[in-house]
C-alpha atoms as a PDB file:
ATOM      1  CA  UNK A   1       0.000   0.000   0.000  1.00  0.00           C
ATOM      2  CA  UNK A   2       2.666   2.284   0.937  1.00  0.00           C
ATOM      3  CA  UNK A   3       4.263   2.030  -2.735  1.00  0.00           C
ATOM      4  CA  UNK A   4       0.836   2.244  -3.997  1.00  0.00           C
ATOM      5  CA  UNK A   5       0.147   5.915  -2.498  1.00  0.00           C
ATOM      6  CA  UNK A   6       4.235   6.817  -3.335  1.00  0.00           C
ATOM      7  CA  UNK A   7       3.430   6.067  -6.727  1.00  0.00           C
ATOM      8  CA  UNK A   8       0.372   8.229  -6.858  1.00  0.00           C
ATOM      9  CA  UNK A   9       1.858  11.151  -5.456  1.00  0.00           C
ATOM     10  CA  UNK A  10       4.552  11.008  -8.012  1.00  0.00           C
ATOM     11  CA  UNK A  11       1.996  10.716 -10.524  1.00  0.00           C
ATOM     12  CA  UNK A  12       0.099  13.785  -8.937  1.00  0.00           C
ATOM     13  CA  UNK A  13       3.412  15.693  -8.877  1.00  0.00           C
ATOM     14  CA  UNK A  14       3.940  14.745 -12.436  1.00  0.00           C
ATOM     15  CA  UNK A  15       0.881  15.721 -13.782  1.00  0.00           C
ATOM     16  CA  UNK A  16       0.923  19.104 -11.758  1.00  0.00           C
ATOM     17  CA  UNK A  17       3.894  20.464 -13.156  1.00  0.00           C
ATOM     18  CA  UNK A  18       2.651  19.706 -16.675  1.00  0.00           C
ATOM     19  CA  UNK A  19       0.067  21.615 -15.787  1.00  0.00           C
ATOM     20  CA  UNK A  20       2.074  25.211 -15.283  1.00  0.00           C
ATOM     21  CA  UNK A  21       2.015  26.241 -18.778  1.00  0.00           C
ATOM     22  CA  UNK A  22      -1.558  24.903 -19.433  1.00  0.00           C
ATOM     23  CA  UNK A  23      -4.898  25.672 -18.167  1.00  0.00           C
ATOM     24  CA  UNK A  24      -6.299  29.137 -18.057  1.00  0.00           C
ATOM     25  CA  UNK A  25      -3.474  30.486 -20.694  1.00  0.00           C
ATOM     26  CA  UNK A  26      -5.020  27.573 -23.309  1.00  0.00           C
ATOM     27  CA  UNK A  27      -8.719  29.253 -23.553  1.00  0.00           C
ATOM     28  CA  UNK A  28      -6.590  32.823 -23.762  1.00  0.00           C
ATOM     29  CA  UNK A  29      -5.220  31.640 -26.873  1.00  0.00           C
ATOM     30  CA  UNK A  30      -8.098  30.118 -28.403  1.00  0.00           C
ATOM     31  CA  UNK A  31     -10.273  33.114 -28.084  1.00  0.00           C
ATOM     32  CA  UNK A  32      -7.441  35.020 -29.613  1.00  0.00           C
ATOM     33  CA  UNK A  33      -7.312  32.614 -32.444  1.00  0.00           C
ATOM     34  CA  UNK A  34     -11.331  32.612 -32.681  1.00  0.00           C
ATOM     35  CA  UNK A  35     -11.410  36.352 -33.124  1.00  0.00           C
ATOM     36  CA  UNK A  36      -8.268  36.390 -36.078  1.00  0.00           C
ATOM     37  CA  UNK A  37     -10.009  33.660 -37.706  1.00  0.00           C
ATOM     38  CA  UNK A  38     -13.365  36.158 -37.664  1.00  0.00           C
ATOM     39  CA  UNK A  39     -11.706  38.725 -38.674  1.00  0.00           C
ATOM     40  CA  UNK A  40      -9.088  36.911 -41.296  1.00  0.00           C
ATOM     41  CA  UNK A  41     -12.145  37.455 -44.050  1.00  0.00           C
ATOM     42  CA  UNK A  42     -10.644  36.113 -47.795  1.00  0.00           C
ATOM     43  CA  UNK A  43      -7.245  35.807 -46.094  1.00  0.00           C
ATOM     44  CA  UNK A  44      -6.969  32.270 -46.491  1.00  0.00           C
ATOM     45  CA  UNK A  45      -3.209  32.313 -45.179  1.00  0.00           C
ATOM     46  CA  UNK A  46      -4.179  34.178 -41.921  1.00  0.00           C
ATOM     47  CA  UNK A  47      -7.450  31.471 -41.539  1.00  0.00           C
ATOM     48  CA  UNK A  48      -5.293  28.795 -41.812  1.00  0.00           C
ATOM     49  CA  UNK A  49      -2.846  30.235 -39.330  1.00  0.00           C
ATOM     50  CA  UNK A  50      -5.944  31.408 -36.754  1.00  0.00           C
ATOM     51  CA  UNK A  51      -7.199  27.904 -37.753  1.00  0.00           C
ATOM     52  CA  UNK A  52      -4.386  25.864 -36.640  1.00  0.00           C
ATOM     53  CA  UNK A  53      -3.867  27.945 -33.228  1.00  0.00           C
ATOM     54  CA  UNK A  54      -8.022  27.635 -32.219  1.00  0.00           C
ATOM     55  CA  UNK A  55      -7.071  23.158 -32.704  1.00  0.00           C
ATOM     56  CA  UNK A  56      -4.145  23.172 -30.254  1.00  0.00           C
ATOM     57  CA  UNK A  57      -5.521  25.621 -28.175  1.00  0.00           C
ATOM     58  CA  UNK A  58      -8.406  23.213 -28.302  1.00  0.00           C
ATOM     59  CA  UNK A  59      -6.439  20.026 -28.129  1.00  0.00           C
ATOM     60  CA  UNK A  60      -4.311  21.242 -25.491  1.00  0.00           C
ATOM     61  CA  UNK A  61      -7.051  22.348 -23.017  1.00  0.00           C
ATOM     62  CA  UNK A  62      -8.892  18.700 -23.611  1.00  0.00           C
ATOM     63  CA  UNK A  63      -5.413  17.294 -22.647  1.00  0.00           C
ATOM     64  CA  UNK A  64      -5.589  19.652 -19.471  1.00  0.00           C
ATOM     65  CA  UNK A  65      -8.937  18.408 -18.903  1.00  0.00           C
ATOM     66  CA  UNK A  66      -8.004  15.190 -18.953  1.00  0.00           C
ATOM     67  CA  UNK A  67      -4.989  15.571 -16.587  1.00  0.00           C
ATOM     68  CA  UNK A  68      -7.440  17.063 -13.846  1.00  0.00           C
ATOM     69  CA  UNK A  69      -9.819  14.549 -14.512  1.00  0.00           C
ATOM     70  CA  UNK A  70      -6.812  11.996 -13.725  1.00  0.00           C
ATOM     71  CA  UNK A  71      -5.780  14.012 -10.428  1.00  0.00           C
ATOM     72  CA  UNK A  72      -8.552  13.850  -9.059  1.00  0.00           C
ATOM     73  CA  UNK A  73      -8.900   9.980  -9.796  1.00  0.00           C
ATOM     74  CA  UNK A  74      -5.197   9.559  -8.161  1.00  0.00           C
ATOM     75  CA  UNK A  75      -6.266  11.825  -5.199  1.00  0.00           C
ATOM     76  CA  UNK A  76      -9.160   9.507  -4.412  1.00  0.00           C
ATOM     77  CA  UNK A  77      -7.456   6.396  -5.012  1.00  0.00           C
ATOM     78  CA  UNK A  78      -4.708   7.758  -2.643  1.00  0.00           C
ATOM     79  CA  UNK A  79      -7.442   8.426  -0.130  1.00  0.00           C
ATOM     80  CA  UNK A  80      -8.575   4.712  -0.411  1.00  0.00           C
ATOM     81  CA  UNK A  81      -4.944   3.336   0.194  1.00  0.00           C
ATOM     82  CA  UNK A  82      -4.489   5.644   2.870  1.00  0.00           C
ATOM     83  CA  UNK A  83      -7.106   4.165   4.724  1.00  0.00           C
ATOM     84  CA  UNK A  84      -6.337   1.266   4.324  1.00  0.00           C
ATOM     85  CA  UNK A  85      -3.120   1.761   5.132  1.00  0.00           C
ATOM     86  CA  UNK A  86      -4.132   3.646   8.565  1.00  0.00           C
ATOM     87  CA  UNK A  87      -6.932   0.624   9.061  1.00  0.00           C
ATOM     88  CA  UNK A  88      -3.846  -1.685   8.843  1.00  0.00           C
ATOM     89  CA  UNK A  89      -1.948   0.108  11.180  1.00  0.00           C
ATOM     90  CA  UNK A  90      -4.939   0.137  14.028  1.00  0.00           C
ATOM     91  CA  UNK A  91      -5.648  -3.285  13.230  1.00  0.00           C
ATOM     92  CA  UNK A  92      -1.720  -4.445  13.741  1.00  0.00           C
ATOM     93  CA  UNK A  93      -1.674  -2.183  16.800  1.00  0.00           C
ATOM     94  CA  UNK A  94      -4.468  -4.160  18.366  1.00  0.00           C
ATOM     95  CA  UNK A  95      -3.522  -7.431  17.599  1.00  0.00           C
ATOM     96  CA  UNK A  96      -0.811  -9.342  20.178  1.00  0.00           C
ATOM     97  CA  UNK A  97       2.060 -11.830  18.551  1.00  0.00           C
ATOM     98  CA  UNK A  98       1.906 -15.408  19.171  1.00  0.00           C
ATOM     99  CA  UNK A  99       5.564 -15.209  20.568  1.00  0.00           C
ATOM    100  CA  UNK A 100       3.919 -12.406  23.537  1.00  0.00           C
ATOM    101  CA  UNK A 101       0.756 -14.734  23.817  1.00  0.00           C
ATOM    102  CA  UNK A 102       3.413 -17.563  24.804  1.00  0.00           C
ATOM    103  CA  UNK A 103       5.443 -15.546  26.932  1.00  0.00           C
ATOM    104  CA  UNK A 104       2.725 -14.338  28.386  1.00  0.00           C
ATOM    105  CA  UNK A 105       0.904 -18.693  29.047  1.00  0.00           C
ATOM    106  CA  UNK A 106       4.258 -19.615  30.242  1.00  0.00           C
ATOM    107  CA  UNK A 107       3.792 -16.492  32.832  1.00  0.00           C
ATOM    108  CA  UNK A 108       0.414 -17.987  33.890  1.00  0.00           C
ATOM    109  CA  UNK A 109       1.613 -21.885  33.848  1.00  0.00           C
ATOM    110  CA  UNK A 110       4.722 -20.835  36.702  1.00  0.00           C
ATOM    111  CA  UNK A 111       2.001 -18.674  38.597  1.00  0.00           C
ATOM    112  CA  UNK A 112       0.221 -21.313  38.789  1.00  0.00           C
ATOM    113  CA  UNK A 113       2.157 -23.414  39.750  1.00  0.00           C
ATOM    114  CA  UNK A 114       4.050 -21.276  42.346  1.00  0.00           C
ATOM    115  CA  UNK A 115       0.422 -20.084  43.745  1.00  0.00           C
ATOM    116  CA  UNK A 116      -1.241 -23.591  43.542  1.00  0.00           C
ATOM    117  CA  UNK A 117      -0.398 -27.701  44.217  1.00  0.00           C
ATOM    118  CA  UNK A 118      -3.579 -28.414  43.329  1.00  0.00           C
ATOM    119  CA  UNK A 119      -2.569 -30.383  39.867  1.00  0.00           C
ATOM    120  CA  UNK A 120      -6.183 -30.687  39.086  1.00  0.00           C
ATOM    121  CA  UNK A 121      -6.984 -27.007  39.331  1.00  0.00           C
ATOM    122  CA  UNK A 122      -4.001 -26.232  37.274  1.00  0.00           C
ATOM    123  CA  UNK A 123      -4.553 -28.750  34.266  1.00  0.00           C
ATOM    124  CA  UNK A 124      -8.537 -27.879  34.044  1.00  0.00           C
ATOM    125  CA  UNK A 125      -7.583 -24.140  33.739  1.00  0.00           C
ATOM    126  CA  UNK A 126      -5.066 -24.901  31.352  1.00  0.00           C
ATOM    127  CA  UNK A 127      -7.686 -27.086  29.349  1.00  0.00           C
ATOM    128  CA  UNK A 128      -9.620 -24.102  29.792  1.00  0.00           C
ATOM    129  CA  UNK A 129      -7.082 -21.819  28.053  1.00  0.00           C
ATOM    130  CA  UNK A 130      -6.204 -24.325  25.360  1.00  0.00           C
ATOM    131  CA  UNK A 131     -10.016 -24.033  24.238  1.00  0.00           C
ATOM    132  CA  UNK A 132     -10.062 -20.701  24.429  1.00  0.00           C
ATOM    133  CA  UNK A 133      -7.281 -20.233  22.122  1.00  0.00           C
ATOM    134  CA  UNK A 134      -8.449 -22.791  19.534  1.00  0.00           C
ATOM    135  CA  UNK A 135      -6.123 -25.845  20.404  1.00  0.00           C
ATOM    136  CA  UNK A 136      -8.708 -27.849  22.029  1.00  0.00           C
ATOM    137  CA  UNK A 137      -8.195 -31.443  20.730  1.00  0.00           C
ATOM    138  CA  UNK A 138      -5.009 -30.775  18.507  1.00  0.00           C
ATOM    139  CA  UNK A 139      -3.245 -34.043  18.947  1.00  0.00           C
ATOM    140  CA  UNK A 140       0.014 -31.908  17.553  1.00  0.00           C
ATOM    141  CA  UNK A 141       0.190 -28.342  17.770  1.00  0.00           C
ATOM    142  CA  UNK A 142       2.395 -26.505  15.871  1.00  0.00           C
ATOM    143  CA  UNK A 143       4.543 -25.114  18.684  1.00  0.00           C
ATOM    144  CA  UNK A 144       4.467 -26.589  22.074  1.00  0.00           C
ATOM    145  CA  UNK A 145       2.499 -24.079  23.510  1.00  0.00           C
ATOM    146  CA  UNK A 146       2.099 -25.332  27.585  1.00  0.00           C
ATOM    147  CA  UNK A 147       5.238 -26.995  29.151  1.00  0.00           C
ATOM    148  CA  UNK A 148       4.261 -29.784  31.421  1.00  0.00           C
ATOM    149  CA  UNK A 149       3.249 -29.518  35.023  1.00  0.00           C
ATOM    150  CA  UNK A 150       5.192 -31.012  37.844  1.00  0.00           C
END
């Protein structure tokens, strides 16, 4: 995601500074050309020429055009990966590693087992905990995730 919003904002960059010598200065020059190719009359040389000017004015504001019309697409497609991006960030905020979940059951198994020599109490909790976290009749976890009790 992060490459994807890089990339747009090179894009955006890119099309911006295309955009200096366009825009407002492109209608300037096709109402200049309109008017000489009014007033050119039987001067076919100075029609053609007013002619000519009115297309690329023309052509070059459509191309304008069409570079906002793709700046705005790249600003909202940055918006989408940016939230997604910041939704990915939250979500691996919130979430807690499997090597911090382990640390954290071998903390509980030697409380236990410092706090408690009732063997019973300690393997039905740890059943308990083993269903909780999804490992409830696994005949081989990956990992050994409880270390055996005394």
């Amino acid at each position: 995601m992060k490459e994807g919003i890089a990339i747009a904002d090179v894009r955006i960059r890119d099309l911006c500074g295309s955009l200096r010598h366009g825009g407002i200065g492109n209608w300037d020059t096709a109402a200049s050309a309109l008017t000489r190719l009014e007033g050119a009359g039987t001067d076919l040389n100075a029609a053609r020429k007013a002619l000519d000017d009115l297309r690329s004015a023309v052509r070059n504001g459509r191309t304008v055009d069409m570079a906002w019309k793709e700046i705005r697409e790249l600003f909202q497609e940055r918006d989408r990966l940016l939230t997604g991006e910041v939704n990915r960030h939250k979500a691996t905020a919130d979430m807690i590693s499997a090597d911090r979940v382990a640390a954290m059951m071998v903390a509980m198994v030697d409380s236990l087992r410092e706090e408690s020599q009732d063997r019973d109490l300690i393997r039905r909790i740890l059943n308990r905990w083993e269903r909780l976290m999804g490992l409830a009749g696994v005949t081989t976890p990956p990992e050994p995730v409880i270390t055996r009790i005394p």
